[in-house]
N, C-alpha and C. Protein backbone atom coordinates (compact mmCIF):
# COMPACT_ATOMS: atom_id res chain seq x y z
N UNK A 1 105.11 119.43 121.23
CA UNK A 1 103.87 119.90 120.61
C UNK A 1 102.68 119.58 121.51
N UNK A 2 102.72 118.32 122.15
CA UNK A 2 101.56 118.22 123.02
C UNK A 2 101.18 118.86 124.14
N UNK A 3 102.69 119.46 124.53
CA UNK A 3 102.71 120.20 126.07
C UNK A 3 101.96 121.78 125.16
N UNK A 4 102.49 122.21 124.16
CA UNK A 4 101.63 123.46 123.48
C UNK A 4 100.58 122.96 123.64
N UNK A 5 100.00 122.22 123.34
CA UNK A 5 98.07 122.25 123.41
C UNK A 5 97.93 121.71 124.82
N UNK A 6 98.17 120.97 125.78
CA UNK A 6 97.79 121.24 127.19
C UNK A 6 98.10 122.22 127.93
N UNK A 7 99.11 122.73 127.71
CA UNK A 7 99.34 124.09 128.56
C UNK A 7 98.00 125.42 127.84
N UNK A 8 97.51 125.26 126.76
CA UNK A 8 96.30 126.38 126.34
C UNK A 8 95.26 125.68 126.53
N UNK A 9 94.79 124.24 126.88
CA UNK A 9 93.75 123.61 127.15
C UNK A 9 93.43 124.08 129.02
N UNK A 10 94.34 123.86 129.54
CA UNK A 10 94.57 123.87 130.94
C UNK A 10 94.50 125.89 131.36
N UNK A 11 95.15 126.31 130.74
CA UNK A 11 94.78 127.76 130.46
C UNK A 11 93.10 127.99 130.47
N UNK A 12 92.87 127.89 129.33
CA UNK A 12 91.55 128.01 129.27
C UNK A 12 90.17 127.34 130.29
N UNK A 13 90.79 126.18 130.63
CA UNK A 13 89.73 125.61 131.84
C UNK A 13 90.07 126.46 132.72
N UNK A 14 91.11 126.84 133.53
CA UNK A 14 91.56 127.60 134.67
C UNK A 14 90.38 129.15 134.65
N UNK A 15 90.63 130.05 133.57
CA UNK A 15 89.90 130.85 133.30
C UNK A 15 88.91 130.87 133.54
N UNK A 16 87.98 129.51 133.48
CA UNK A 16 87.12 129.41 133.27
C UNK A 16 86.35 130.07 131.31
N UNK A 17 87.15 130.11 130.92
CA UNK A 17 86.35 130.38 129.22
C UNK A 17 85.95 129.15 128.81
N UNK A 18 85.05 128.22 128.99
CA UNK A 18 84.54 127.11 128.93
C UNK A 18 84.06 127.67 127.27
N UNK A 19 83.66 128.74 126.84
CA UNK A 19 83.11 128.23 125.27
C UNK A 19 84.64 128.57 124.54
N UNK A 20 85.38 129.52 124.84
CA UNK A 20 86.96 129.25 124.08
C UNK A 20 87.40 128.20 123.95
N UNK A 21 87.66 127.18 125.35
CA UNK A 21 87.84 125.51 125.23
C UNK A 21 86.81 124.79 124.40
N UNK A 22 85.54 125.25 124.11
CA UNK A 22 84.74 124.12 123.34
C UNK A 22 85.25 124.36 121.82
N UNK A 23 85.55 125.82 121.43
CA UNK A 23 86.22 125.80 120.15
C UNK A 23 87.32 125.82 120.18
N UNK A 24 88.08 125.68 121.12
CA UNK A 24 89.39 125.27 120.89
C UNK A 24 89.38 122.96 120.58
N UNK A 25 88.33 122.65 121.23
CA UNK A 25 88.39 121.45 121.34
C UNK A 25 87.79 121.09 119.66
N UNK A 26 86.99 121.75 119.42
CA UNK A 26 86.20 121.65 117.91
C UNK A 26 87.26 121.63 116.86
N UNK A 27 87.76 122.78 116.95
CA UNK A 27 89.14 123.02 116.33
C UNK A 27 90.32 121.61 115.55
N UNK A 28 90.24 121.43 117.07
CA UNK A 28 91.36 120.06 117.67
C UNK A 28 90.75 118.82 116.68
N UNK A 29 89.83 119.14 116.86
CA UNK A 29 89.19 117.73 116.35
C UNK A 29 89.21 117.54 115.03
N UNK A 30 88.72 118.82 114.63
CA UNK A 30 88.68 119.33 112.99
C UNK A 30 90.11 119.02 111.99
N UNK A 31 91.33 119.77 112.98
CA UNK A 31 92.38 119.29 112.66
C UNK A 31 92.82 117.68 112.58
N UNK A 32 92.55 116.83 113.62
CA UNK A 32 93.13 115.60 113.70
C UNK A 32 91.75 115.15 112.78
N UNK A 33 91.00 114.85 112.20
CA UNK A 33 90.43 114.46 111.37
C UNK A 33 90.41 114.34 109.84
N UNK A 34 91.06 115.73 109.72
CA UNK A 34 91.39 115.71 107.81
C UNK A 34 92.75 115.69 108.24
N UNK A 35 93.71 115.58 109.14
CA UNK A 35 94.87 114.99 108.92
C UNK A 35 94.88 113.36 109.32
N UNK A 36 93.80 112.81 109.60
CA UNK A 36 94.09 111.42 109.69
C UNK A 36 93.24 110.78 108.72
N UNK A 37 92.76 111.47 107.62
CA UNK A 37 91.82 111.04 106.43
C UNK A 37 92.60 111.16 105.38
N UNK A 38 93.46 110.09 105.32
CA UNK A 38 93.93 109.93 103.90
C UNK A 38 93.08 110.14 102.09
N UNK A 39 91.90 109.77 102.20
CA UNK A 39 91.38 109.64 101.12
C UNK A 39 90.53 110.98 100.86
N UNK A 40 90.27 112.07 101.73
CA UNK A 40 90.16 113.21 102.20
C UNK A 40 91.20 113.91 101.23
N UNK A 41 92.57 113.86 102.00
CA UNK A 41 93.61 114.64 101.37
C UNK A 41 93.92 114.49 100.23
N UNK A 42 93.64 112.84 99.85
CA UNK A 42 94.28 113.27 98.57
C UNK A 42 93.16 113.76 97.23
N UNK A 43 91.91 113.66 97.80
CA UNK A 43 91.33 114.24 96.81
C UNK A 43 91.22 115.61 96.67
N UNK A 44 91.55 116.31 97.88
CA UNK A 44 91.38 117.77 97.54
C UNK A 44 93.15 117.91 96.60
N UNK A 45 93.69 117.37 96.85
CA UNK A 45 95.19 117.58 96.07
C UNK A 45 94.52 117.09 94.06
N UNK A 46 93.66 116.46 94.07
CA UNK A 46 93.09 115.73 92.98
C UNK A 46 94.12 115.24 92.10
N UNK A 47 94.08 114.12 92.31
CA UNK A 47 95.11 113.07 91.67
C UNK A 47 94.04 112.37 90.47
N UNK A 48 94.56 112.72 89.48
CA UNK A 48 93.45 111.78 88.75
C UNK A 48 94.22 111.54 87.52
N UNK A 49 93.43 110.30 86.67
CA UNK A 49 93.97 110.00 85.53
C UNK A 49 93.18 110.60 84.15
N UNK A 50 94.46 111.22 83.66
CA UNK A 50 93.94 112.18 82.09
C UNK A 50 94.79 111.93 80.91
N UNK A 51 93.94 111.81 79.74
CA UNK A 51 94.06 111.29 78.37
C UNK A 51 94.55 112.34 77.68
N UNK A 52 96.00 113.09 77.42
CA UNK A 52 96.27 114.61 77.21
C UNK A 52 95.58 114.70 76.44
N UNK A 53 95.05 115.75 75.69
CA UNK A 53 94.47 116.24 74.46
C UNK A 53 94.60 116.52 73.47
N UNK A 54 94.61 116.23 72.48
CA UNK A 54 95.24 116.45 71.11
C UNK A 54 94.99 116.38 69.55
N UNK A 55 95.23 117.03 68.55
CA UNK A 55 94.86 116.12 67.26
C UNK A 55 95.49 115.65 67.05
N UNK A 56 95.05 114.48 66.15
CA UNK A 56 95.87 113.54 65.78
C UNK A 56 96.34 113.64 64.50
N UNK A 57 97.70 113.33 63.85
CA UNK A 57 98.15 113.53 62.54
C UNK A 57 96.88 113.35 61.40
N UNK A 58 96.85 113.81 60.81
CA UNK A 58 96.34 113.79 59.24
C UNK A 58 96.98 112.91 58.79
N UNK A 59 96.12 111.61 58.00
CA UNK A 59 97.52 110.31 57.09
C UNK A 59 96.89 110.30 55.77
N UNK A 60 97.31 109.76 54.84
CA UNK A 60 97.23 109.65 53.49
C UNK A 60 97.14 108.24 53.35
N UNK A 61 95.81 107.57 52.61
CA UNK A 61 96.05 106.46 51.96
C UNK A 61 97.44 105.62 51.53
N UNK A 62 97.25 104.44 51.86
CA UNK A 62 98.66 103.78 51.70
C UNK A 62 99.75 104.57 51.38
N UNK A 63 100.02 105.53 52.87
CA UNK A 63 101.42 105.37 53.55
C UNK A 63 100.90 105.46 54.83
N UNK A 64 102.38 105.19 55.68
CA UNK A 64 102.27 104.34 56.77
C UNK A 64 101.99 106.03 57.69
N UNK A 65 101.62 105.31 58.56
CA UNK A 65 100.90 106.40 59.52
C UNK A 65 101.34 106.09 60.87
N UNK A 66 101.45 106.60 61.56
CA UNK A 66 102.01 107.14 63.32
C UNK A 66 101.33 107.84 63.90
N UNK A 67 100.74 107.91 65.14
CA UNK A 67 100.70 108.55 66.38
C UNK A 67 100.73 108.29 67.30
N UNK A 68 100.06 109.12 68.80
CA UNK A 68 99.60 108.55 69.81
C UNK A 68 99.30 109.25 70.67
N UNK A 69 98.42 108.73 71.54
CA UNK A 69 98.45 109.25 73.08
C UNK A 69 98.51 109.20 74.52
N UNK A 70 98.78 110.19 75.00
CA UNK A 70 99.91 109.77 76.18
C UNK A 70 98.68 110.04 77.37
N UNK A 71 98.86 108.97 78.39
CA UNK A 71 98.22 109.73 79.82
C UNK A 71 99.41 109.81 80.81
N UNK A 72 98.60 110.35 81.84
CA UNK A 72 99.21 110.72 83.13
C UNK A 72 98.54 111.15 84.14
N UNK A 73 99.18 111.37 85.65
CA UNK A 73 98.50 111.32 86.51
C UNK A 73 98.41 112.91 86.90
N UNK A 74 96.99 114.15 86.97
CA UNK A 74 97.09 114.76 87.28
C UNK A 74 97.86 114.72 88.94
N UNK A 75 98.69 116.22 89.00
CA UNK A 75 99.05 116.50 90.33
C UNK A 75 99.99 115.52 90.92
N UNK A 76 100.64 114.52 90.63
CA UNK A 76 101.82 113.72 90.61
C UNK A 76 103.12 113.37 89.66
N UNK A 77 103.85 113.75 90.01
CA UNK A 77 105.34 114.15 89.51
C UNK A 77 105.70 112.60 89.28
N UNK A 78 105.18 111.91 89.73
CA UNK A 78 105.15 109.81 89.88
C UNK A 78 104.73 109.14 89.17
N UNK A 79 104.12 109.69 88.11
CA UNK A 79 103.45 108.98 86.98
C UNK A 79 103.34 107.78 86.45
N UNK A 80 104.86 107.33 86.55
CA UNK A 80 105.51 106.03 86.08
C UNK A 80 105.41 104.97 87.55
N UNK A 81 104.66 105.57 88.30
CA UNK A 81 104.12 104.32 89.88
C UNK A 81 103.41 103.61 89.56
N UNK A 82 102.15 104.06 88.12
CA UNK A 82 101.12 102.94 88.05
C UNK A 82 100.94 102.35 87.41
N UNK A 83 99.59 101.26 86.97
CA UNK A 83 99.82 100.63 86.10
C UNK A 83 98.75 101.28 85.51
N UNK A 84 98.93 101.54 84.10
CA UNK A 84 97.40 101.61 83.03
C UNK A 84 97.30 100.82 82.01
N UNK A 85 95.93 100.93 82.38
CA UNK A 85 95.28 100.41 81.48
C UNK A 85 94.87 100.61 80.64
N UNK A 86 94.83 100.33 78.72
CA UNK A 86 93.51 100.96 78.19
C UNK A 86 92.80 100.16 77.38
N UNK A 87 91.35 100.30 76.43
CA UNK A 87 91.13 100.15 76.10
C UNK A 87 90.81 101.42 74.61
N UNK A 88 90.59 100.95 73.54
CA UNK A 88 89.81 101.86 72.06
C UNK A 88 88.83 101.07 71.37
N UNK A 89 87.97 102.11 71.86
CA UNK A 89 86.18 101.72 71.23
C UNK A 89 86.38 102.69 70.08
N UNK A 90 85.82 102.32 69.05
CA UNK A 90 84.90 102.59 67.81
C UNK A 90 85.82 102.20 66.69
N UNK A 91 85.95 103.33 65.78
CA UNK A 91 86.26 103.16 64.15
C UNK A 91 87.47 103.59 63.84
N UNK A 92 88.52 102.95 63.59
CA UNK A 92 89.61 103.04 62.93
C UNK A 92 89.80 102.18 61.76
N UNK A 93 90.77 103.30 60.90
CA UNK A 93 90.81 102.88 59.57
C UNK A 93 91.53 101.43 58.86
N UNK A 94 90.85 100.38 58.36
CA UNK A 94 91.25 99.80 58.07
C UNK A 94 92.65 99.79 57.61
N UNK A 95 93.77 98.93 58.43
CA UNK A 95 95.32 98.89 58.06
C UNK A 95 95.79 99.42 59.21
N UNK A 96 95.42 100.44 60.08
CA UNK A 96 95.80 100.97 61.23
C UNK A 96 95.34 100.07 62.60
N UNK A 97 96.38 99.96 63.12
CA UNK A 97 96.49 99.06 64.68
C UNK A 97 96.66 99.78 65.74
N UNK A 98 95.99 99.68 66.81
CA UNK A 98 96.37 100.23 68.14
C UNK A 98 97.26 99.33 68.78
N UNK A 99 98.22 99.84 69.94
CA UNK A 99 99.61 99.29 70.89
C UNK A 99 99.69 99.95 71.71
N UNK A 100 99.79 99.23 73.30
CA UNK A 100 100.23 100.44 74.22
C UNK A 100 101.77 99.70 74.52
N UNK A 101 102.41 100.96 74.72
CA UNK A 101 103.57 100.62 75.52
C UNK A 101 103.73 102.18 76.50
N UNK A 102 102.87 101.37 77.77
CA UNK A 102 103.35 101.92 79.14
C UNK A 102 102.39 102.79 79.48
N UNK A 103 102.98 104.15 78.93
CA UNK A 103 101.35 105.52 79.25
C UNK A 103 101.12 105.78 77.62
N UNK A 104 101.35 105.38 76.81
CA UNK A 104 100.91 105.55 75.26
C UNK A 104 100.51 104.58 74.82
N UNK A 105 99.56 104.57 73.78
CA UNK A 105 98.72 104.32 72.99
C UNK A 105 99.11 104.63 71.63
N UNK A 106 99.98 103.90 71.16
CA UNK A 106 100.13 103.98 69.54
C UNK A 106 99.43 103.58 68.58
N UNK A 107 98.66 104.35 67.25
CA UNK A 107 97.99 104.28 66.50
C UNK A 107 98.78 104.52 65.15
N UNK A 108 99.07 103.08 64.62
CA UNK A 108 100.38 102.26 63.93
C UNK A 108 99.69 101.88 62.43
N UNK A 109 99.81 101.67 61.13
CA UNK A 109 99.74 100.95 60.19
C UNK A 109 99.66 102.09 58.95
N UNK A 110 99.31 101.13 57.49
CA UNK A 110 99.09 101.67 56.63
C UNK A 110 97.87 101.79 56.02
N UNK A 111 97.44 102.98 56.50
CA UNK A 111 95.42 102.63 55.74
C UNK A 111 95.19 102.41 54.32
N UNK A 112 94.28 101.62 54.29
CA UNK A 112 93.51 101.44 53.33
C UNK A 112 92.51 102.37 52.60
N UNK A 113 91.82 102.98 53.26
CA UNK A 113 90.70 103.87 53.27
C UNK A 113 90.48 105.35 53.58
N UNK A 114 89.98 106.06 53.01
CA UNK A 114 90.05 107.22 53.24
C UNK A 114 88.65 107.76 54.33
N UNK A 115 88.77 108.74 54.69
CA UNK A 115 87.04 109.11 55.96
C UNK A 115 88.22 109.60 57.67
N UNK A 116 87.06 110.31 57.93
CA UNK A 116 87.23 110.85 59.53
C UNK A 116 86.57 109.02 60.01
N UNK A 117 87.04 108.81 61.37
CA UNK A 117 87.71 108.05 61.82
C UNK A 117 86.96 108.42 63.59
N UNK A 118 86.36 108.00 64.05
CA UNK A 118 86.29 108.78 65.30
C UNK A 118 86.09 107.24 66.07
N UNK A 119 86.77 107.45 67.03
CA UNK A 119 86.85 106.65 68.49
C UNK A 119 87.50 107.46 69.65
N UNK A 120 87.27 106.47 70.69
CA UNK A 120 87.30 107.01 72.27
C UNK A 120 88.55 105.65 72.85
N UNK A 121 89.35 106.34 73.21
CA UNK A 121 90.20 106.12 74.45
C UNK A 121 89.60 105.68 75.78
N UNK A 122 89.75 104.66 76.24
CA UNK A 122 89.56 104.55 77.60
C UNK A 122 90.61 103.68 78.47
N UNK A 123 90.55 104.90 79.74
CA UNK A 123 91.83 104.81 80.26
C UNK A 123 91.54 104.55 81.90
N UNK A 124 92.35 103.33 82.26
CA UNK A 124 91.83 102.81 84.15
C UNK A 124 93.27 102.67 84.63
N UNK A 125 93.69 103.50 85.56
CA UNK A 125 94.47 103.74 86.23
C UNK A 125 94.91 102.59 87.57
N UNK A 126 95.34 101.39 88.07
CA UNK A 126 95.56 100.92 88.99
C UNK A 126 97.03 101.64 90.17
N UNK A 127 96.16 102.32 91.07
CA UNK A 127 97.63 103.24 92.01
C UNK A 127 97.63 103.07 92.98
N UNK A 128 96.69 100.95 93.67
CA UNK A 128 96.42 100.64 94.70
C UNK A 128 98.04 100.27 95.47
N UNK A 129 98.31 100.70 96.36
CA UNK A 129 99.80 99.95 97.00
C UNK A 129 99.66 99.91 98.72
N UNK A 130 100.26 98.70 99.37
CA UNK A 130 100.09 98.00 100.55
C UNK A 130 100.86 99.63 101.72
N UNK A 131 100.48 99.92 101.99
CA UNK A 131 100.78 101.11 102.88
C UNK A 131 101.28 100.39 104.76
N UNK A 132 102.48 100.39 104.87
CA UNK A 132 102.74 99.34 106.08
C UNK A 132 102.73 100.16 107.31
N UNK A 133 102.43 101.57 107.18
CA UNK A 133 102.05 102.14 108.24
C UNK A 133 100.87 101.81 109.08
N UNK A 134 99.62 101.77 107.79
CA UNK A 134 98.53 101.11 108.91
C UNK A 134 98.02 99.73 108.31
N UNK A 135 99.05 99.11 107.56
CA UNK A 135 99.13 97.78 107.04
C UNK A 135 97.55 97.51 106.50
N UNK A 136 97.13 98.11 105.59
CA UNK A 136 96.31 98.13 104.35
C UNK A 136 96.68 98.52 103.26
N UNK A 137 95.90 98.44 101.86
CA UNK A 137 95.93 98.53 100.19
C UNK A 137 95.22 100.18 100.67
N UNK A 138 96.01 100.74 99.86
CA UNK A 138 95.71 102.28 99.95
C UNK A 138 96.14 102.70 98.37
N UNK A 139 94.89 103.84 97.73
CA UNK A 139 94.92 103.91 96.33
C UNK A 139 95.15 105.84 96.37
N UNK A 140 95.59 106.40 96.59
CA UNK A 140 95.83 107.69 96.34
C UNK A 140 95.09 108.43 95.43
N UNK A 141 94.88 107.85 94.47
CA UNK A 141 93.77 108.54 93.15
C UNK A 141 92.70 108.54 93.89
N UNK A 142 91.80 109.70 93.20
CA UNK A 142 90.65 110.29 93.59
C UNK A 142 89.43 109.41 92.66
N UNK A 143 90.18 109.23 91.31
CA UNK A 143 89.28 108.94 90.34
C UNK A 143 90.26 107.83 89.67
N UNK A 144 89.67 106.54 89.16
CA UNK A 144 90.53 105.74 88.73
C UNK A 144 90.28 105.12 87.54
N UNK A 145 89.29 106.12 86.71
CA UNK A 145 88.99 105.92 85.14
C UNK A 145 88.90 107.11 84.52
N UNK A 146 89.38 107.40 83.16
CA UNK A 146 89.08 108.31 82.56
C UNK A 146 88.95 107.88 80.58
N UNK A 147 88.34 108.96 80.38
CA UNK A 147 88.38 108.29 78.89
C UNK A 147 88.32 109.66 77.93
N UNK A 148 88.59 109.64 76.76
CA UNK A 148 88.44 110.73 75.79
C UNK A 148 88.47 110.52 74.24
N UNK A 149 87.64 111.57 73.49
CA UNK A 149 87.50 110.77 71.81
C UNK A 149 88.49 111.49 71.21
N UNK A 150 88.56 111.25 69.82
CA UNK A 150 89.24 111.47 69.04
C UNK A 150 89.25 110.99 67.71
N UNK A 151 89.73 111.65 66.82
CA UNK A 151 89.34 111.46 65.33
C UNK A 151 90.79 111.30 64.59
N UNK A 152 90.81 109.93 63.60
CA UNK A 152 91.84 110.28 62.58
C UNK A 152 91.39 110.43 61.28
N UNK A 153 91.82 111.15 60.92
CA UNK A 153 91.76 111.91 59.33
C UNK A 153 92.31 110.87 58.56
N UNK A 154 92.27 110.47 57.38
CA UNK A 154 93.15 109.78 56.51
C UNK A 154 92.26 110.56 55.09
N UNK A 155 93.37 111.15 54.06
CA UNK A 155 93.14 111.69 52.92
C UNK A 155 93.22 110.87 52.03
């Protein structure tokens, strides 16, 4: 591959096309630059962390109630590489508990109370890993928080 680009570098000086070689050299450069910019590539691929979207079951006063929600990593088939995190801000119904196990968020118990219910999900993605090629912490995600609301119903 290297003898391909000196044999058209060496071409072109010979010629004398001195501005073909300056964009051929521009070129060159352009290329070895977003291929040696890791954090470049992977954001145009956009790797990011998302809270799927969804409603959440409708529950009924004292009986027991279930759901949840799931994240994942846009644009990676690897999902299960990282660690998440979450947190749930606001109002849930008395008797109902939040739990994560893994990429879900289970929203568990038996309410007490009847009312819409609204809180927010927030979700932090850790996808930092020791890369021994150029022996640094390298994070692939573009974005490494995300968050989203949501409402439970209880009748």
């Amino acid at each position: 591959m290297i003898k391909f680009f000196r044999k058209i570098r060496r071409q072109l000086l010979t010629d004398n096309r001195f501005s073909k070689y300056l964009l051929y050299a521009v070129g060159l450069l352009l290329i070895l630059l977003v291929t040696s910019c890791y954090d470049i590539v992977d954001c145009i691929i956009n790797r990011t962390p998302v809270l799927i979207e969804k409603e959440l079951k409708v529950g009924i006063v004292n009986e027991f109630y279930s759901d949840f929600v799931l994240a994942e990593i846009n644009n990676d088939p690897n999902d299960n590489g990282y660690d998440y995190y979450f947190d749930v801000i606001g109002d849930l119904p008395n008797g109902i508990e939040w739990y994560v196990d893994y990429r879900k968020v289970y929203f568990e118990g038996t309410p007490t109370e009847s009312g819409r219910f609204y809180f927010t999900v927030e979700l932090y993605v850790d996808g930092e890993y020791y890369d021994g090629e150029t022996d640094s912490m390298r994070d692939p995600l573009c974005d490494n928080e995300t968050s989203r609301s949501f409402v439970i119903i209880i009748n």
